[in-house]
Protein backbone atom coordinates (compact mmCIF):
# COMPACT_ATOMS: atom_id res chain seq x y z
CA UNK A 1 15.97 42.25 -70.48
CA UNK A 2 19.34 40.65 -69.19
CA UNK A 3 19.15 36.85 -67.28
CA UNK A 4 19.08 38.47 -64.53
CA UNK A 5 15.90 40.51 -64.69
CA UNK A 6 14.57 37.72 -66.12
CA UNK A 7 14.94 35.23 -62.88
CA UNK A 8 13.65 38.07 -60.91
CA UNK A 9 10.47 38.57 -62.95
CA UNK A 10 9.56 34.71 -62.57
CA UNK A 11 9.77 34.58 -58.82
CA UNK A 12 7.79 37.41 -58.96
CA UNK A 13 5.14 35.59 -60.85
CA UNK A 14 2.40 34.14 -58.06
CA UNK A 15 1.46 30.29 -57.39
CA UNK A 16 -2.03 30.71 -58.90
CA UNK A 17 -2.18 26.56 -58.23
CA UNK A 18 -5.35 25.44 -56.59
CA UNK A 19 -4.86 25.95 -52.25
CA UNK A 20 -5.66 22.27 -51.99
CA UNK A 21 -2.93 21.26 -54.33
CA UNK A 22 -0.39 23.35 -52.65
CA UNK A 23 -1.11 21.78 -49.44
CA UNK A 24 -1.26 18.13 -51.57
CA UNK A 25 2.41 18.43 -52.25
CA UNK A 26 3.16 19.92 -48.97
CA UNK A 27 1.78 16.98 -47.34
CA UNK A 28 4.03 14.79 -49.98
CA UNK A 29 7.09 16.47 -49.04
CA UNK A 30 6.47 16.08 -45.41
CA UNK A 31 5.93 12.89 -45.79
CA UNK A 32 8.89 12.09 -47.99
CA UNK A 33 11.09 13.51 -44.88
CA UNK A 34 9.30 11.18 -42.33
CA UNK A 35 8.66 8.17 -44.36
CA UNK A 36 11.99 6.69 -43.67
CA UNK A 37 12.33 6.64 -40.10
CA UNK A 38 8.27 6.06 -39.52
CA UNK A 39 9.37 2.31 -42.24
CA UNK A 40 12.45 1.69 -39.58
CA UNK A 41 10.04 2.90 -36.51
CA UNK A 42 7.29 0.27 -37.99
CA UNK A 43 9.74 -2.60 -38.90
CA UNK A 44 11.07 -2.42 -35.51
CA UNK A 45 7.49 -2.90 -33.47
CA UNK A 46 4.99 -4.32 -35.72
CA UNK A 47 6.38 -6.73 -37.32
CA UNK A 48 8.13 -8.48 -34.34
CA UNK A 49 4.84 -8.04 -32.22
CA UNK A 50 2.97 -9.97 -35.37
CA UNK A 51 5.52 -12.71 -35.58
CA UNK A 52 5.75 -12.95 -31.85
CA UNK A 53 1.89 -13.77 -31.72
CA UNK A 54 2.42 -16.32 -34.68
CA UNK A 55 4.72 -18.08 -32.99
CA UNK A 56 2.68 -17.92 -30.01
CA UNK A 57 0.36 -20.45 -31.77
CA UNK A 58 3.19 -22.72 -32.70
CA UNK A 59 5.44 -25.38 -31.06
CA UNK A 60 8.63 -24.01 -32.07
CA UNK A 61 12.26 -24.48 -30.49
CA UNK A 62 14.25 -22.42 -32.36
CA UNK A 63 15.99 -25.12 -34.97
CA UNK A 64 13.05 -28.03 -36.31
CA UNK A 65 9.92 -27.46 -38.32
CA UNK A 66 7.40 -25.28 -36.22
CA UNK A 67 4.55 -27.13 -35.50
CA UNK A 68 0.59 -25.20 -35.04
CA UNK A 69 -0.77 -26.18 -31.85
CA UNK A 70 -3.83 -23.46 -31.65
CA UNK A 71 -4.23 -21.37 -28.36
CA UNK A 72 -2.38 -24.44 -26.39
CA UNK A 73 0.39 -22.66 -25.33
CA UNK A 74 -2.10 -20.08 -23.41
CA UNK A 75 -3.86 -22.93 -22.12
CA UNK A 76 -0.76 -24.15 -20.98
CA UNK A 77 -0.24 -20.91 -18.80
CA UNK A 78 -2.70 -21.53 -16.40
CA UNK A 79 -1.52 -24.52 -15.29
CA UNK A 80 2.30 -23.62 -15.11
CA UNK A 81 3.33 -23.32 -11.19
CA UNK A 82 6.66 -22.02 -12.36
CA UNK A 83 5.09 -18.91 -13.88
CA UNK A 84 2.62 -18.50 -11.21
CA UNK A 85 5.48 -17.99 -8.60
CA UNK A 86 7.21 -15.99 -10.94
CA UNK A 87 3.93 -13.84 -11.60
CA UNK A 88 3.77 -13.68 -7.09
CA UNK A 89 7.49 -12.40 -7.27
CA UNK A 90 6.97 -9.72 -9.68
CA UNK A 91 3.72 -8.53 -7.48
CA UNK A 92 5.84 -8.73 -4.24
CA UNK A 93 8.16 -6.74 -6.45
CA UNK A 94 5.71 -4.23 -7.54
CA UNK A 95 4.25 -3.89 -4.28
CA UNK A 96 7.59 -3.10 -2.90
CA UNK A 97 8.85 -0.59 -5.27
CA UNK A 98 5.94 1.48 -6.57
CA UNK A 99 4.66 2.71 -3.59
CA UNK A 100 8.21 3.68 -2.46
CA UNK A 101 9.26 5.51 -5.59
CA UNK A 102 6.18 7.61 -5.26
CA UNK A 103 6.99 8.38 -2.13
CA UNK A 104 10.36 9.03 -2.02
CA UNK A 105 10.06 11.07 -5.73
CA UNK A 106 7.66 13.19 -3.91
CA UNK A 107 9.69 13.94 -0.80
CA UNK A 108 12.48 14.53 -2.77
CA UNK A 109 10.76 16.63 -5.29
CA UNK A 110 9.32 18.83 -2.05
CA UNK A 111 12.69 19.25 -0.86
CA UNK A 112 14.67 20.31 -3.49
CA UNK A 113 11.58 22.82 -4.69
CA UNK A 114 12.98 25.25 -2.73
CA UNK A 115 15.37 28.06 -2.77
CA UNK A 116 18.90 26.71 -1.07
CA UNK A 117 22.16 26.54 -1.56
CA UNK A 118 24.01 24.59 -4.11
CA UNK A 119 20.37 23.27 -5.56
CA UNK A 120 21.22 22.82 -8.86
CA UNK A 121 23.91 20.40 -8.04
CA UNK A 122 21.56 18.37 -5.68
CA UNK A 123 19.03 18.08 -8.05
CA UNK A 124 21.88 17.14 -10.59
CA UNK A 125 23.37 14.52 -8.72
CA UNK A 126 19.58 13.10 -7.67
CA UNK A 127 19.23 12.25 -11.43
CA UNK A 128 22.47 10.66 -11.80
CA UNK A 129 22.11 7.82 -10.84
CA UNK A 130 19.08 7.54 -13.44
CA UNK A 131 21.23 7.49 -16.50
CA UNK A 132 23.20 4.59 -14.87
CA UNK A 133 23.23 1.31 -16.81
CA UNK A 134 21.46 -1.80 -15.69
CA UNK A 135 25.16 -3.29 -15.84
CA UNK A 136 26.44 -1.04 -13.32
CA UNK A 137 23.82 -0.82 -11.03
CA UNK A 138 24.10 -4.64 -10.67
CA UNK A 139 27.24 -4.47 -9.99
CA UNK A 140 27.27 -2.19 -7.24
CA UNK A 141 24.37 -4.23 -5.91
CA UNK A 142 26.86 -7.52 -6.06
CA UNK A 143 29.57 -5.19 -4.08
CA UNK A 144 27.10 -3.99 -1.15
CA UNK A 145 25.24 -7.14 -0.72
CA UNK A 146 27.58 -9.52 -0.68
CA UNK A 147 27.34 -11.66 2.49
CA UNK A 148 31.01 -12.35 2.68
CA UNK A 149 32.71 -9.57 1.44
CA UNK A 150 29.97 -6.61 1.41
CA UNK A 151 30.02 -3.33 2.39
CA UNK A 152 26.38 -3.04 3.82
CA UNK A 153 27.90 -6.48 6.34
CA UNK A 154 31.13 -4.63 7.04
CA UNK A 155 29.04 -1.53 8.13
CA UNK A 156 26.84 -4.21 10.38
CA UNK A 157 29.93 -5.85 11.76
CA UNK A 158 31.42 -2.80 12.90
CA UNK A 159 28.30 -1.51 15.05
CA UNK A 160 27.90 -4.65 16.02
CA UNK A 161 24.77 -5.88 14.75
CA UNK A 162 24.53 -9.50 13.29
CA UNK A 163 25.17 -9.63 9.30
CA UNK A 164 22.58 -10.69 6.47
CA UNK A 165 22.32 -13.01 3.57
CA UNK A 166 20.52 -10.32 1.51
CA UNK A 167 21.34 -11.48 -2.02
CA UNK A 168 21.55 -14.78 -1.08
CA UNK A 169 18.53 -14.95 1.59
CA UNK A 170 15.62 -16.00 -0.36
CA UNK A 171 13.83 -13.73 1.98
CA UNK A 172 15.76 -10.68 1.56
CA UNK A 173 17.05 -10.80 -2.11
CA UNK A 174 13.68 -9.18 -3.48
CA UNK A 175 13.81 -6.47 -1.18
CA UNK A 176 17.30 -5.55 -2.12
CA UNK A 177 16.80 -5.51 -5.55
CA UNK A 178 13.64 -3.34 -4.63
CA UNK A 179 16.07 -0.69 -2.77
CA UNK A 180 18.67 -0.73 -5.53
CA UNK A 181 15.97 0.17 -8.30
CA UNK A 182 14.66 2.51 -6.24
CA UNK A 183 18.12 4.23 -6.27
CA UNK A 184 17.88 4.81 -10.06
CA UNK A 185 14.41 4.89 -10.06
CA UNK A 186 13.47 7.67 -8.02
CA UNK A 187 15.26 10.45 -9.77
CA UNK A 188 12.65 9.87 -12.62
CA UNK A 189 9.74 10.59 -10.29
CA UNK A 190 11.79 13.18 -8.50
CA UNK A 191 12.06 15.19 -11.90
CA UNK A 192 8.34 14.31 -12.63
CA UNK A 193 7.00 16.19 -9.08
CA UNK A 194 9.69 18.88 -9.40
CA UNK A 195 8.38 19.73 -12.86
CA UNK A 196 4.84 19.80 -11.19
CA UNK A 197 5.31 21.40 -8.50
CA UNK A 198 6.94 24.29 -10.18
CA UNK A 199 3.89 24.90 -11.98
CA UNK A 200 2.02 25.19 -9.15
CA UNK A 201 0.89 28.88 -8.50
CA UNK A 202 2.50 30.41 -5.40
CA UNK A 203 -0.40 32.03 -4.71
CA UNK A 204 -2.32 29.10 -4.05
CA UNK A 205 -0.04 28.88 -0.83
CA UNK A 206 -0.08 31.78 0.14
CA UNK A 207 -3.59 31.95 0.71
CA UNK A 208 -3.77 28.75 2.40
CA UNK A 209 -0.72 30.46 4.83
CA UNK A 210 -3.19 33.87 5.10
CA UNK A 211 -6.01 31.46 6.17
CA UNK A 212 -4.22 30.55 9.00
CA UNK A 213 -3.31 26.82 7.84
CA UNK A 214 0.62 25.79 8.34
CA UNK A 215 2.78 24.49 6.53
CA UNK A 216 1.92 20.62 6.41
CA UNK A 217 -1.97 21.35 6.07
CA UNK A 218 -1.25 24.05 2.90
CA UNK A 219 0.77 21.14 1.42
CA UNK A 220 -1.84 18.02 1.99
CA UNK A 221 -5.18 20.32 1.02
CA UNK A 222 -3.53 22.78 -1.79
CA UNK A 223 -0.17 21.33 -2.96
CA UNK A 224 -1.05 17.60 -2.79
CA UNK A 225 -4.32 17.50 -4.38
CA UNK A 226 -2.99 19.81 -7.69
CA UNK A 227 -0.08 16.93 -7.94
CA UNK A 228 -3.31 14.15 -7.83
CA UNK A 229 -2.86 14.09 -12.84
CA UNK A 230 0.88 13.64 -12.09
CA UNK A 231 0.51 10.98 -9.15
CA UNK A 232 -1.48 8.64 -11.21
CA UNK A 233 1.13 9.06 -14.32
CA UNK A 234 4.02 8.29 -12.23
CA UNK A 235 2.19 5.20 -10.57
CA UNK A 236 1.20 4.02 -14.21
CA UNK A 237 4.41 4.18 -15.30
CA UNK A 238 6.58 2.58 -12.22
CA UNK A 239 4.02 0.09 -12.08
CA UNK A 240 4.69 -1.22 -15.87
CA UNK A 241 8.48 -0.63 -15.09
CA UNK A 242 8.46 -2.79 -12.24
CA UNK A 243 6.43 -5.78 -14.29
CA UNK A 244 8.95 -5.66 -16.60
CA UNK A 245 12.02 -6.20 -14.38
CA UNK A 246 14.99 -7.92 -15.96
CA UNK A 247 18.21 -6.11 -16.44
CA UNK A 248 18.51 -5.52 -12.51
CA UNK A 249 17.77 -9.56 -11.93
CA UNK A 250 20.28 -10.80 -14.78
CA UNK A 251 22.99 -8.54 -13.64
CA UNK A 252 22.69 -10.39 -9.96
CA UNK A 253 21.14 -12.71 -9.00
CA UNK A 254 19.89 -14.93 -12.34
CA UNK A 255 16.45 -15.82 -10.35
CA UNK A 256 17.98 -16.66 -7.67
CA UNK A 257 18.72 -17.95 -4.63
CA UNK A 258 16.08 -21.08 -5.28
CA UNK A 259 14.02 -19.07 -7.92
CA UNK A 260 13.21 -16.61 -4.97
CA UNK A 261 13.63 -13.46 -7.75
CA UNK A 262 12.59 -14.86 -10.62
CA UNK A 263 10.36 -12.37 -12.61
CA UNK A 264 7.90 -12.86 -15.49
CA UNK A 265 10.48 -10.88 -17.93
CA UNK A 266 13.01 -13.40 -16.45
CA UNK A 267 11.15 -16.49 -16.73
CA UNK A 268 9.56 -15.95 -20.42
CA UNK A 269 13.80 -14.93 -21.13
CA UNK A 270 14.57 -18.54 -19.53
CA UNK A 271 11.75 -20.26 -21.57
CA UNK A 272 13.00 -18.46 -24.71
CA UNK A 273 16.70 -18.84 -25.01
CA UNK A 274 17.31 -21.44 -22.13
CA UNK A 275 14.63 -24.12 -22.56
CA UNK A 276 14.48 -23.06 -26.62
CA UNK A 277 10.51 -22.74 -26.19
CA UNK A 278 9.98 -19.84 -28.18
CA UNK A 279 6.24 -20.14 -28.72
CA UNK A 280 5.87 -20.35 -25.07
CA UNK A 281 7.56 -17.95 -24.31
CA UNK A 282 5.65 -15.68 -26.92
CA UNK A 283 2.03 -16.37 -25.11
CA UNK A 284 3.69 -15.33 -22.09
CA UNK A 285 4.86 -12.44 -23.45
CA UNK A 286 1.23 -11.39 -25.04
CA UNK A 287 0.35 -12.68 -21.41
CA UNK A 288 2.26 -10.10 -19.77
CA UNK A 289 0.89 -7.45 -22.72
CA UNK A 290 -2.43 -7.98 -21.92
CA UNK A 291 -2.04 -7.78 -18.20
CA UNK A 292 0.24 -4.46 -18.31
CA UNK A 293 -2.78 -3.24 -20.99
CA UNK A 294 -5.77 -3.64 -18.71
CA UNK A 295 -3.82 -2.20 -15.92
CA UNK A 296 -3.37 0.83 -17.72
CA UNK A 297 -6.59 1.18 -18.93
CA UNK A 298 -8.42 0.18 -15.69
CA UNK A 299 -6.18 2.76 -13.66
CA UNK A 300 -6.71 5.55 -16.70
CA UNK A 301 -10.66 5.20 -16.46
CA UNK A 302 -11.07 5.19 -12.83
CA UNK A 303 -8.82 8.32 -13.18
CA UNK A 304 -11.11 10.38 -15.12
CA UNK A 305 -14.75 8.96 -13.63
CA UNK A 306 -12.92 9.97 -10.00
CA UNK A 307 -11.83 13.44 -11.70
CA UNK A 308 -8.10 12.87 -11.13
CA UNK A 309 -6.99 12.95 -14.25
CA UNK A 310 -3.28 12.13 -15.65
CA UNK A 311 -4.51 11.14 -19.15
């Protein structure tokens, strides 16, 4: 019998090892290829979220000796007017741009659902301006806005109308910064309610049409009411996106004019690496955890118990 035959006949030979202990070192091997990034994946959330609510017990400013002070630092919360204006700008914030990104996402999402011309590239050019950085996006802001020098001023200057402070109104600046994420912004929803509404039967609409209903009534009582799972996602998820607004507010205005855009993400930053009260800053941020948490819980049940769904 040559080397060859000989190879042959042991792969031939059956695993007569136990099924469990085939699936035993199956599971090891698996493991072994997922084991390193699951270690980096692990390092990179736990252990910062432990240390963050360690030093959220301490009096700590970056340099000296930390120093335990307890559950002070949440106490200290309640009573801080600067994060309870900051906390009223982020609702104004929210209130502002959630609603609207649902809104336009969906209108958007109905319009380009639909056979036309050239669709592909406007759905392409939608999403765009989603993969923009925070960087750029600011910057454009900056180049519109700008009282003096602006584009959206030039444009009111030459119809005649009188010209704004926007980014420099307190009044105004939160409402800009509202329409500029909602010009990144609403591509993700826009993608979200495309993807949903394609998987929509056509025949559901068509036999709304056959029934005699038109076009807006087959849409509210058919169309809408199938899009009710992906409506609560999408609100979920802008609503946590818009809590945690920062990029957009560093890039422009820095809190300002007269703290008038100051964010929670923006004021625990401030507390953190401006006013070097990092334990502080680390109850605000398991402030802010807890907060986004019951929001997304509280929204998820009443979801399911209303048979919505989403989750």
């Amino acid at each position: 019998m040559t080397a060859t035959t000989a190879v042959r006949t042991r792969r031939a030979v059956p695993d007569r090892r136990p099924a469990s202990a085939r699936r035993g070192r199956d599971g090891l091997t698996g493991w072994g290829f997922v084991a390193p990034a699951t270690l980096i994946v692990l390092g990179l959330s736990i252990f910062p979220a432990v240390w963050a609510f360690l030093l959220s017990l301490q009096d700590w400013n970056g340099f000296s000796t930390p120093e335990s002070v307890g559950f002070d630092n949440y106490r200290d919360m309640a009573t801080d007017a600067d994060l309870a204006a900051a906390a009223g700008h982020t609702l104004l914030y929210t209130a502002l741009f959630v609603p609207a990104s649902v809104l336009l996402g969906l209108g958007l999402a109905v319009a380009l659902n639909r056979r036309i011309v050239l669709v592909g590239l406007y759905r392409t050019l939608i999403f765009l301006p989603f993969v923009v950085s925070a960087a750029a996006t600011g910057i454009l802001t900056t180049y519109l806005f700008n009282p003096q020098f602006g584009l959206v001023n030039n444009v009111l200057r030459v119809v005649g109308l009188p010209q704004q402070g926007w980014l420099e109104d307190p009044h105004q600046a939160m409402v800009v910064l509202a329409i500029m994420s909602l010009w990144g912004q609403a591509a993700f929803t826009t993608v979200i309610y495309l993807a949903a509404l394609q998987d929509i039967p056509a025949e559901l609409e068509e036999a709304a049409r056959v029934d005699g209903a038109n076009r807006w009534q087959s849409f509210w009582h058919v169309t809408f009411p199938q899009l009710a799972p992906v409506t609560v996602f999408v609100a979920i998820w802008q609503t946590i996106q818009a809590i945690q607004l920062f990029d957009l507010v560093y890039t422009t205005t820095r809190g300002g004019p007269l703290k008038a855009t100051e964010t929670i993400v923006y004021y625990l930053w401030t507390s953190a690496f401006k006013d070097l009260e990092f334990g502080y800053a680390s109850a605000v941020a398991y402030g802010l955890f807890a907060v986004t948490l019951a929001i997304t819980i509280g929204v998820t049940i009443y979801s399911r118990r209303s048979t919505v769904g989403g989750f």
